[in-house]
PDB file of N, CA and C in Angstrom:
ATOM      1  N   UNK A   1       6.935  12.199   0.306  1.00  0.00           N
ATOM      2  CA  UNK A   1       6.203  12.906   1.314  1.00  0.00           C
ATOM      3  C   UNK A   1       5.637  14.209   0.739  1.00  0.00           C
ATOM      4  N   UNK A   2       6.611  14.929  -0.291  1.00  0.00           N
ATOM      5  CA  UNK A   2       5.720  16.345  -0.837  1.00  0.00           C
ATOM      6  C   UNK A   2       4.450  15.559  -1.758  1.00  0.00           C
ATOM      7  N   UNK A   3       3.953  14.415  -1.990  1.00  0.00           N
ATOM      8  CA  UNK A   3       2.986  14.495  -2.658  1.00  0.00           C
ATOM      9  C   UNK A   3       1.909  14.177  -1.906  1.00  0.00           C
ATOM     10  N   UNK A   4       2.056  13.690  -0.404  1.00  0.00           N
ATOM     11  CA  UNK A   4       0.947  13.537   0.498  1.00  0.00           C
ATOM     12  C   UNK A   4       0.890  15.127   1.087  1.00  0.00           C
ATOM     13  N   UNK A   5       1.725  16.106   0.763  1.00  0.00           N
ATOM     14  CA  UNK A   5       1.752  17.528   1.496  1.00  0.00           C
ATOM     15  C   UNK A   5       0.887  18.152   0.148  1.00  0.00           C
ATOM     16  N   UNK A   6       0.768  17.826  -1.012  1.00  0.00           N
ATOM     17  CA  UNK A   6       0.213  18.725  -2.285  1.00  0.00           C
ATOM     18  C   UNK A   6      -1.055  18.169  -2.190  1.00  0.00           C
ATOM     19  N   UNK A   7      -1.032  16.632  -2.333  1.00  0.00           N
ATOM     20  CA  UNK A   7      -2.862  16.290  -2.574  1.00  0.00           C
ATOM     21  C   UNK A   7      -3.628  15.774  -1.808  1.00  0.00           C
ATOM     22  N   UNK A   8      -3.738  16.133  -0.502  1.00  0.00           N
ATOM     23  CA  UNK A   8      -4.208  16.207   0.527  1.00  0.00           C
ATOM     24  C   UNK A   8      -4.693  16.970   1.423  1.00  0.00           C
ATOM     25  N   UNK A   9      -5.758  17.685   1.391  1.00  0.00           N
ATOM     26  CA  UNK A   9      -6.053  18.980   1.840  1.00  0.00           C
ATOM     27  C   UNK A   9      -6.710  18.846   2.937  1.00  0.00           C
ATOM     28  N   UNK A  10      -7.483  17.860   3.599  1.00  0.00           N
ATOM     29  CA  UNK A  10      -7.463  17.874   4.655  1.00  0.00           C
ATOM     30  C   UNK A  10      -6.491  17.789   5.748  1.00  0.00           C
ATOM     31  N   UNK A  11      -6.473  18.331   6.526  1.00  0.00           N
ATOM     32  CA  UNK A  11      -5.053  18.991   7.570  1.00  0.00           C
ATOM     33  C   UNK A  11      -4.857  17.944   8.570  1.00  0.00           C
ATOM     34  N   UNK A  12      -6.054  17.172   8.853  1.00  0.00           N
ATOM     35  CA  UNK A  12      -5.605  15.878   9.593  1.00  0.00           C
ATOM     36  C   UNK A  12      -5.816  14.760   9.400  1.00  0.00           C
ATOM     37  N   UNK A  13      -5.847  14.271   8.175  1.00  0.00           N
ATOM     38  CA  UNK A  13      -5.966  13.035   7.279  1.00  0.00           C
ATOM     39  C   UNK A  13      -4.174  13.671   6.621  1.00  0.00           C
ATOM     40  N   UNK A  14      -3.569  14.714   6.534  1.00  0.00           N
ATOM     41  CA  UNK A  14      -2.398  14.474   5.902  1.00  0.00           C
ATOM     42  C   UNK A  14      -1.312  14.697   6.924  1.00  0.00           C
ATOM     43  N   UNK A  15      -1.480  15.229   7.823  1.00  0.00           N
ATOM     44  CA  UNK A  15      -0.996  14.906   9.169  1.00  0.00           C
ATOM     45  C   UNK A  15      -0.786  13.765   9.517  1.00  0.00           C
ATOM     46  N   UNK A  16      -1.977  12.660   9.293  1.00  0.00           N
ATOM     47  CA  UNK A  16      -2.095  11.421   9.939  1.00  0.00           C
ATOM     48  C   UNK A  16      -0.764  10.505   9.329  1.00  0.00           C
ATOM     49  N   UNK A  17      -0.831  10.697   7.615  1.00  0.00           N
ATOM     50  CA  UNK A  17      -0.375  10.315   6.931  1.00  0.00           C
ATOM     51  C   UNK A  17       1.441  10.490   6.844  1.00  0.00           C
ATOM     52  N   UNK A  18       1.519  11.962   7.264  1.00  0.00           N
ATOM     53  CA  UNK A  18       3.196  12.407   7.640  1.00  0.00           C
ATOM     54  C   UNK A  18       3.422  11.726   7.990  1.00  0.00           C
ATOM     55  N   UNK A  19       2.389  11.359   9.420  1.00  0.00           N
ATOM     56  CA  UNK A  19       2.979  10.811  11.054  1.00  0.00           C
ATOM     57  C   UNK A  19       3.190   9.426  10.607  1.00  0.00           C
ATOM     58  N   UNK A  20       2.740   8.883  10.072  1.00  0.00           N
ATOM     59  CA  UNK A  20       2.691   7.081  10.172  1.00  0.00           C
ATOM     60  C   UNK A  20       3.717   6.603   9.083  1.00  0.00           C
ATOM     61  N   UNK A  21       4.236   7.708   7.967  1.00  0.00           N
ATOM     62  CA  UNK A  21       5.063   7.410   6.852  1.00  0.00           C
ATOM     63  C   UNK A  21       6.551   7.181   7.241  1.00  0.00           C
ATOM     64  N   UNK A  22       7.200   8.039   8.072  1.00  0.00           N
ATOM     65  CA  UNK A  22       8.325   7.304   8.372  1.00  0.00           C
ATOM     66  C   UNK A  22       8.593   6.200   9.012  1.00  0.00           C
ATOM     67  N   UNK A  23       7.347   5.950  10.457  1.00  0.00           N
ATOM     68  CA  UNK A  23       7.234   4.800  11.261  1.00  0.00           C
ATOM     69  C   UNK A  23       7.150   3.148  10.262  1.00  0.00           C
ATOM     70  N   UNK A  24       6.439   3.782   9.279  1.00  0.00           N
ATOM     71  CA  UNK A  24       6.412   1.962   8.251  1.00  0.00           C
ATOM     72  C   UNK A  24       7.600   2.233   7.899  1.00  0.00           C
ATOM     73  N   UNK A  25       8.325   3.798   7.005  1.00  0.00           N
ATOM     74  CA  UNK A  25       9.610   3.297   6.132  1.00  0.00           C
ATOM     75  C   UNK A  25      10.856   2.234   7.212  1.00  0.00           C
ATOM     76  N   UNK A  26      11.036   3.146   8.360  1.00  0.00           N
ATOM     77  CA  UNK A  26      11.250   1.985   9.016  1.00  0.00           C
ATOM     78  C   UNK A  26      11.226   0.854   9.804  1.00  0.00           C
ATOM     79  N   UNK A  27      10.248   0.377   9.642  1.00  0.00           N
ATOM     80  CA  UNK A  27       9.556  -0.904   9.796  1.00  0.00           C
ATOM     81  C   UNK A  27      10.140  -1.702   8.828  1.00  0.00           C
ATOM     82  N   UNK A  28      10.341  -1.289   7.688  1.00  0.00           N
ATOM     83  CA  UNK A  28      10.376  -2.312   6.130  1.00  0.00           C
ATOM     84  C   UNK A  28      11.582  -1.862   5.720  1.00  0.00           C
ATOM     85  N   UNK A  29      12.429  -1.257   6.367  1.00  0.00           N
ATOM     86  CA  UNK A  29      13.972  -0.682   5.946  1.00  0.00           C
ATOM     87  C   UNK A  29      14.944  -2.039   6.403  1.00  0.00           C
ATOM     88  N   UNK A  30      14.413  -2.880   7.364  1.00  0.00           N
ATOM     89  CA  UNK A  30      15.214  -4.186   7.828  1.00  0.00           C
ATOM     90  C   UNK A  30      14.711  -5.211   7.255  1.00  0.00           C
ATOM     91  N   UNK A  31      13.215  -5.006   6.438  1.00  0.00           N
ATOM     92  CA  UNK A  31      12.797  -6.026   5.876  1.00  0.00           C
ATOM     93  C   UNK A  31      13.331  -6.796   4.670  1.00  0.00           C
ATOM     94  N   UNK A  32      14.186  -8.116   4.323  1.00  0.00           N
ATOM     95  CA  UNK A  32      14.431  -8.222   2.815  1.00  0.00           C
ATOM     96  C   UNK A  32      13.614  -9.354   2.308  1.00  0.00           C
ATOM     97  N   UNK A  33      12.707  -9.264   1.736  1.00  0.00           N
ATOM     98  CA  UNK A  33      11.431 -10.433   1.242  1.00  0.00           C
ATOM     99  C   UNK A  33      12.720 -11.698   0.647  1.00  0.00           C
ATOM    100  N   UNK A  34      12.129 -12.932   0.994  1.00  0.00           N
ATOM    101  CA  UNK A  34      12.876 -14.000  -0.107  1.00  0.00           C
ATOM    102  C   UNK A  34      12.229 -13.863  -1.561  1.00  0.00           C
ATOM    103  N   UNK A  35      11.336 -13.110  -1.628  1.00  0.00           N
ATOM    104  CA  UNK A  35      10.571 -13.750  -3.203  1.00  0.00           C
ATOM    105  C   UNK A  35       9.629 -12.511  -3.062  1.00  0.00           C
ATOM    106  N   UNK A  36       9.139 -12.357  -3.937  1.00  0.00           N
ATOM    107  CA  UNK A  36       7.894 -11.072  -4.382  1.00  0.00           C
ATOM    108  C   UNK A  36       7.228 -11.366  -5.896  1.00  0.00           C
ATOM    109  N   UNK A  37       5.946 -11.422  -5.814  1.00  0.00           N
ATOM    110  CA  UNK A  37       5.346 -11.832  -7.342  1.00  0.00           C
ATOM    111  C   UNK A  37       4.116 -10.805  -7.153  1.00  0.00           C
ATOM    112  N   UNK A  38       4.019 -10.832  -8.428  1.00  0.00           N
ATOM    113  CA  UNK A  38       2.417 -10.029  -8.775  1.00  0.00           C
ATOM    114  C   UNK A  38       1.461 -11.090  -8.561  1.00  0.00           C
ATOM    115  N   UNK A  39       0.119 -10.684  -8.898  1.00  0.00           N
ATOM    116  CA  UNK A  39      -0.990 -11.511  -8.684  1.00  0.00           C
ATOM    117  C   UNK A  39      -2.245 -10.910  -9.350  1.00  0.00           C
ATOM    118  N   UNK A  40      -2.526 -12.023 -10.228  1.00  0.00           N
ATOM    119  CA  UNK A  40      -3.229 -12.132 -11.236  1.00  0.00           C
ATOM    120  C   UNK A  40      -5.006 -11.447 -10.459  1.00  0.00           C
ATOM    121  N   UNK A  41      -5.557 -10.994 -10.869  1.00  0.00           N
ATOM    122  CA  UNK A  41      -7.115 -10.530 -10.782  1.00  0.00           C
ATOM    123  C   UNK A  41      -7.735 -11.776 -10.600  1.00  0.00           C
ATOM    124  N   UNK A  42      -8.720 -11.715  -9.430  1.00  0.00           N
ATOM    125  CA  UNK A  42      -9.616 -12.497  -9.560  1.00  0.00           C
ATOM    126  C   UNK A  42     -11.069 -12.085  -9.121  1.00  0.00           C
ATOM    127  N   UNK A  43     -11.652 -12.629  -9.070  1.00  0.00           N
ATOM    128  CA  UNK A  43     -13.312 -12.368  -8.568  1.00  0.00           C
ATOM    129  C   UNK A  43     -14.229 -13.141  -7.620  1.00  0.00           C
ATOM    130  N   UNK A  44     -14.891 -12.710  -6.742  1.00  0.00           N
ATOM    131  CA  UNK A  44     -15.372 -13.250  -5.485  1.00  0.00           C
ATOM    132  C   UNK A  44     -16.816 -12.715  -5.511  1.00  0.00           C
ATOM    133  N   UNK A  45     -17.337 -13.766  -5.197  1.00  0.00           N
ATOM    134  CA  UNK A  45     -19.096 -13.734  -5.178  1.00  0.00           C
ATOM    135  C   UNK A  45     -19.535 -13.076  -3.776  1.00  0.00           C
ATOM    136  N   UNK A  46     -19.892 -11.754  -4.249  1.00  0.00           N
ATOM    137  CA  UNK A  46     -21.072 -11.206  -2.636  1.00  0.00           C
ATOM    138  C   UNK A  46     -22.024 -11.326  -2.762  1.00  0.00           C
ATOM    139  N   UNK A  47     -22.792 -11.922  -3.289  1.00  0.00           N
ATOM    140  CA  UNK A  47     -24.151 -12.124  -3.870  1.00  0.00           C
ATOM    141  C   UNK A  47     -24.719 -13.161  -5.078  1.00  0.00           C
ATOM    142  N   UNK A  48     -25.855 -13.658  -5.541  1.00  0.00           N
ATOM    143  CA  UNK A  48     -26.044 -14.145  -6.731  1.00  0.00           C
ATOM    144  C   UNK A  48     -25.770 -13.369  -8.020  1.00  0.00           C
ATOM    145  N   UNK A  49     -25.045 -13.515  -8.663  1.00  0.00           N
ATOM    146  CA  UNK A  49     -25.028 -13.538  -9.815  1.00  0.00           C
ATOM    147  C   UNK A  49     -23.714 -11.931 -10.104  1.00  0.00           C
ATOM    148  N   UNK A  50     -23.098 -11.239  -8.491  1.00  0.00           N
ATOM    149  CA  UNK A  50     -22.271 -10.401  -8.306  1.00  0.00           C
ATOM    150  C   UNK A  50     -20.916 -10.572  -8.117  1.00  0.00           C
ATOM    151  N   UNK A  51     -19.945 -10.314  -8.734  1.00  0.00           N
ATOM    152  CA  UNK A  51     -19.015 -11.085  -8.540  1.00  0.00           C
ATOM    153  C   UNK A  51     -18.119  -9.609  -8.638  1.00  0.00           C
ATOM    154  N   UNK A  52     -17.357  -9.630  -7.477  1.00  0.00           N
ATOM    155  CA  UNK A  52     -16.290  -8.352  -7.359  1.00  0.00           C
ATOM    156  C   UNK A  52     -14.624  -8.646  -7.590  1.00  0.00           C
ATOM    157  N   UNK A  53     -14.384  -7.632  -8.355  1.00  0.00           N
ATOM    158  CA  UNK A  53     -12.561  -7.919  -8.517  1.00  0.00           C
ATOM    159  C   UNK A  53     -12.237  -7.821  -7.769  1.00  0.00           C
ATOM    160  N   UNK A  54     -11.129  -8.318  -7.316  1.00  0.00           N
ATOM    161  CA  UNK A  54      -9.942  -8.087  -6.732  1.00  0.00           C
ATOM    162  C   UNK A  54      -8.501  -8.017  -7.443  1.00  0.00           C
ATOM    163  N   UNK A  55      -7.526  -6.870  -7.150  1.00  0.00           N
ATOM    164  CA  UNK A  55      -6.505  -6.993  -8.066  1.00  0.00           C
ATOM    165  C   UNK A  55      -5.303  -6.261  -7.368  1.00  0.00           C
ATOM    166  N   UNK A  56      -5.293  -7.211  -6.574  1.00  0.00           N
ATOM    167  CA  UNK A  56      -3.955  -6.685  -6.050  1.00  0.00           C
ATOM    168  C   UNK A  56      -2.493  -6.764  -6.623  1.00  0.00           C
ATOM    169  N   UNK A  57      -1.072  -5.937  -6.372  1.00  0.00           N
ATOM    170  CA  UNK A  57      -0.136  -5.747  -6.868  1.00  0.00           C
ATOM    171  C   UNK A  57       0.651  -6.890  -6.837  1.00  0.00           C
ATOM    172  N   UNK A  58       0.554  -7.381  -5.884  1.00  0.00           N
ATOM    173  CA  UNK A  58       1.817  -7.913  -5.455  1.00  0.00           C
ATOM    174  C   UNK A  58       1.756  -8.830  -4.271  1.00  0.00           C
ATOM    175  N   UNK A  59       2.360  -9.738  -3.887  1.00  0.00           N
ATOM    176  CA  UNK A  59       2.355 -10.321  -2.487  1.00  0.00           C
ATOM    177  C   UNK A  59       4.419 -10.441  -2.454  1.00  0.00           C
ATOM    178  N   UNK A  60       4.456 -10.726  -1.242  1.00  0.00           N
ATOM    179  CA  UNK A  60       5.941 -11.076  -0.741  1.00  0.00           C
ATOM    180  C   UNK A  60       6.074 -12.406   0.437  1.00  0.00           C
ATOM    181  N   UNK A  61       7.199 -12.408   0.276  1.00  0.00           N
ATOM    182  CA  UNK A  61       7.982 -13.773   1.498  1.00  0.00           C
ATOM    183  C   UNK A  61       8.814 -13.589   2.466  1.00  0.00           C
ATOM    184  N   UNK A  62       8.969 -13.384   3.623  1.00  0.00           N
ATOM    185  CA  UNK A  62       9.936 -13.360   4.526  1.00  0.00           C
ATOM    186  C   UNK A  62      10.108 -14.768   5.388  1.00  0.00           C
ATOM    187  N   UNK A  63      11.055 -15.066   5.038  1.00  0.00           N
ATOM    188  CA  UNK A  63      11.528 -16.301   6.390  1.00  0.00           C
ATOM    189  C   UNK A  63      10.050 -17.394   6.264  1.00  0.00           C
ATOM    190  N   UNK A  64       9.416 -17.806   5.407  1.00  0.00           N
ATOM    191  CA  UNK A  64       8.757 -18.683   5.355  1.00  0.00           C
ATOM    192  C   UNK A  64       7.054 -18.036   5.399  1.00  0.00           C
ATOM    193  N   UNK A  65       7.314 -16.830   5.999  1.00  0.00           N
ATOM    194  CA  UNK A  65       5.525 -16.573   6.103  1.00  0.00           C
ATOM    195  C   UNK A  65       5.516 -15.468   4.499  1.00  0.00           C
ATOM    196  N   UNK A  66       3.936 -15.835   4.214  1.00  0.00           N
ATOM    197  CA  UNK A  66       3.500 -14.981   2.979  1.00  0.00           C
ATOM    198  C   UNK A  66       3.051 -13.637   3.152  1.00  0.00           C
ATOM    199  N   UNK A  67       2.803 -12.602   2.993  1.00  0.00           N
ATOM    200  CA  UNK A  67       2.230 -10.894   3.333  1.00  0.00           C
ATOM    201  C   UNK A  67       2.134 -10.420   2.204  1.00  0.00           C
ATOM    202  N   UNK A  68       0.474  -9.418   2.587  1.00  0.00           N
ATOM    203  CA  UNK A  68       0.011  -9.302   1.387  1.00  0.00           C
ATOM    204  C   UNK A  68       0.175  -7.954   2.066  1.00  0.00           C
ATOM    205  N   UNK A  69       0.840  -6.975   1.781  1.00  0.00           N
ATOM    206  CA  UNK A  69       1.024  -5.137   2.058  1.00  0.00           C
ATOM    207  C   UNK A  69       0.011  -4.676   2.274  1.00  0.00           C
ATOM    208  N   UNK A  70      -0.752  -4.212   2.832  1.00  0.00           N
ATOM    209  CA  UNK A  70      -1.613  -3.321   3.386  1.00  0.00           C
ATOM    210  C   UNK A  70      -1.684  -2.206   2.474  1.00  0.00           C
ATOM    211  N   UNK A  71      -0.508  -1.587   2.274  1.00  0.00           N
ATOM    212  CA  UNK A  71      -0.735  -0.229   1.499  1.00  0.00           C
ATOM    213  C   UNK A  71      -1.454  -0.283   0.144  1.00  0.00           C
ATOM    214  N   UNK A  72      -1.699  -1.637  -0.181  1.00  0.00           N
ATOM    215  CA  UNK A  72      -2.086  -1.651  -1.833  1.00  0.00           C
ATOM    216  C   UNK A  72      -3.744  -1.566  -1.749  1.00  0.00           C
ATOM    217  N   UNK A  73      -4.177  -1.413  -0.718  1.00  0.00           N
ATOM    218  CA  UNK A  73      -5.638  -0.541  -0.273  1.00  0.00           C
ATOM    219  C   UNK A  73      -5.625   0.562  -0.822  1.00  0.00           C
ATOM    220  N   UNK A  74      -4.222   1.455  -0.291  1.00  0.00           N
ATOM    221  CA  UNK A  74      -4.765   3.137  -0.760  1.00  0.00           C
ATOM    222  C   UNK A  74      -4.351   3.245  -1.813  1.00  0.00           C
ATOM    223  N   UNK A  75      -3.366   2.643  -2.613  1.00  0.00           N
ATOM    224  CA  UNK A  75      -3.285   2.402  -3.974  1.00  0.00           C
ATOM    225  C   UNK A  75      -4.517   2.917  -5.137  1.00  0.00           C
ATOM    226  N   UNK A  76      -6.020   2.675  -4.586  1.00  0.00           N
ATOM    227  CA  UNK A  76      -6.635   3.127  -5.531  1.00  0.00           C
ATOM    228  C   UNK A  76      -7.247   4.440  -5.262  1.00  0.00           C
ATOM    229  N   UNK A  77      -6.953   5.288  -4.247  1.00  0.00           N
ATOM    230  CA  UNK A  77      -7.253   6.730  -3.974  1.00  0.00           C
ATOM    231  C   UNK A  77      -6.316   7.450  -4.339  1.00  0.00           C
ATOM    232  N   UNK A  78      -6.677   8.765  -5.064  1.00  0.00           N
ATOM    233  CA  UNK A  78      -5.566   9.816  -5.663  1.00  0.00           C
ATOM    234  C   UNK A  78      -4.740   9.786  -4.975  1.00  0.00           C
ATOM    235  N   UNK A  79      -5.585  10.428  -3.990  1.00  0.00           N
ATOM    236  CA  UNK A  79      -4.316  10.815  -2.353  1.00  0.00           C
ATOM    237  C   UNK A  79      -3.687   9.906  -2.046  1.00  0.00           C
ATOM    238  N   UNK A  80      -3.695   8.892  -1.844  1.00  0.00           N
ATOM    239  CA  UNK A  80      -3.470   8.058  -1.495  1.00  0.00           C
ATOM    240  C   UNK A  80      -2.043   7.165  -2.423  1.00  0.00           C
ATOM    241  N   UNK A  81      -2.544   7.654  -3.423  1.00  0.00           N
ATOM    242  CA  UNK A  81      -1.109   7.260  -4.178  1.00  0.00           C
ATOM    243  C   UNK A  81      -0.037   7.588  -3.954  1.00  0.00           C
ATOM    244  N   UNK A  82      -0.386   9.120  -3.744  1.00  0.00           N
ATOM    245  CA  UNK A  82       1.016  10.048  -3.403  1.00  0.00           C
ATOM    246  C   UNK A  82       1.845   8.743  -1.861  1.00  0.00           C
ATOM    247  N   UNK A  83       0.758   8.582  -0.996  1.00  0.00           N
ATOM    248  CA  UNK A  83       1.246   7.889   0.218  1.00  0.00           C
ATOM    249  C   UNK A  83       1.776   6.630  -0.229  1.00  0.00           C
ATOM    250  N   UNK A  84       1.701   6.036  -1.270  1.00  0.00           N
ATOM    251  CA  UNK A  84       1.918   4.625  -1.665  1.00  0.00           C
ATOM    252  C   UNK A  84       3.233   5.068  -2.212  1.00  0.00           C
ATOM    253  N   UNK A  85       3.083   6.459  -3.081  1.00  0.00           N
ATOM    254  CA  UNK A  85       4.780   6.584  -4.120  1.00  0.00           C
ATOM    255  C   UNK A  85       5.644   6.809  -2.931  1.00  0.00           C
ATOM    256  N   UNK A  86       5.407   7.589  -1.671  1.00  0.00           N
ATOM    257  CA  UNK A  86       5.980   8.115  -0.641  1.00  0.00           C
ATOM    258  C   UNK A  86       6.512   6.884   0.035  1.00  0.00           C
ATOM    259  N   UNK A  87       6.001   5.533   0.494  1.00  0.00           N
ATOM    260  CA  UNK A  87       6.224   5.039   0.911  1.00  0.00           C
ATOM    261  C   UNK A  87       7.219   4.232   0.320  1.00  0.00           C
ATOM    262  N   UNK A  88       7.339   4.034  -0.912  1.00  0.00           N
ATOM    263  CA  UNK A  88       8.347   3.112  -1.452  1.00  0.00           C
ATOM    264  C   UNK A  88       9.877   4.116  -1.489  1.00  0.00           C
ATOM    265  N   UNK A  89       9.579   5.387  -1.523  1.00  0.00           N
ATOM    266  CA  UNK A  89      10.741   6.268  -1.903  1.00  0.00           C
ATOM    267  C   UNK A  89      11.091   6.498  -0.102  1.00  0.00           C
ATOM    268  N   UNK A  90      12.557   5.958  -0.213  1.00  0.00           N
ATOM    269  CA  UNK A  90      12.909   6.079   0.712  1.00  0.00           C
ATOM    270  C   UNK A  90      13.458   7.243   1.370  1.00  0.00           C
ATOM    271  N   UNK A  91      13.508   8.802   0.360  1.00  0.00           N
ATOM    272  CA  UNK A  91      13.252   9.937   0.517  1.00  0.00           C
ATOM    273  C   UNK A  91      15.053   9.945   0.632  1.00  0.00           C
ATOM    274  N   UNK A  92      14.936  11.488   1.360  1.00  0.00           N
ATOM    275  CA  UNK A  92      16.765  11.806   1.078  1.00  0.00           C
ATOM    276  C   UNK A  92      17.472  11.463   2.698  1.00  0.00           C
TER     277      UNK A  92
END
């Protein structure tokens, strides 16, 4: 949480971010995945001859259904990392 309080300077984009960080930690504090794998890069056509990556971290398993984390969106914003390291650290 101090790294969404350091690199985040807008006052209500890191506000937003306080507010919603404990509500997921526990959300996913009862969660225990059966399985978790990375996932290889791939590429998807928006156009002729355009083809965009995709490269997400990771996917998981609970009880038979697959989920792909949401958070690995902000994963590629500075700020946003801090919210991604924040979120896995289950803090004190």
């Amino acid at each position: 949480m101090e790294g969404i309080r350091r690199s985040v300077r807008r006052v209500s984009v890191r506000d937003n971010l306080l507010g919603v960080m404990p509500l997921i930690r526990d959300h996913f504090e009862g969660v225990s995945p059966d399985f978790f794998q990375t996932v290889e890069r791939r590429y998807y056509p928006v156009g002729r001859g355009l083809m965009v990556p995709f490269d997400p971290p990771m996917i998981y398993g609970v009880g038979g259904q697959l989920y792909f984390p949401w958070f690995q969106f902000l994963a590629t914003e500075s700020a946003c990392k801090a919210a991604y390291v924040a979120f896995r650290d289950p803090g004190p």
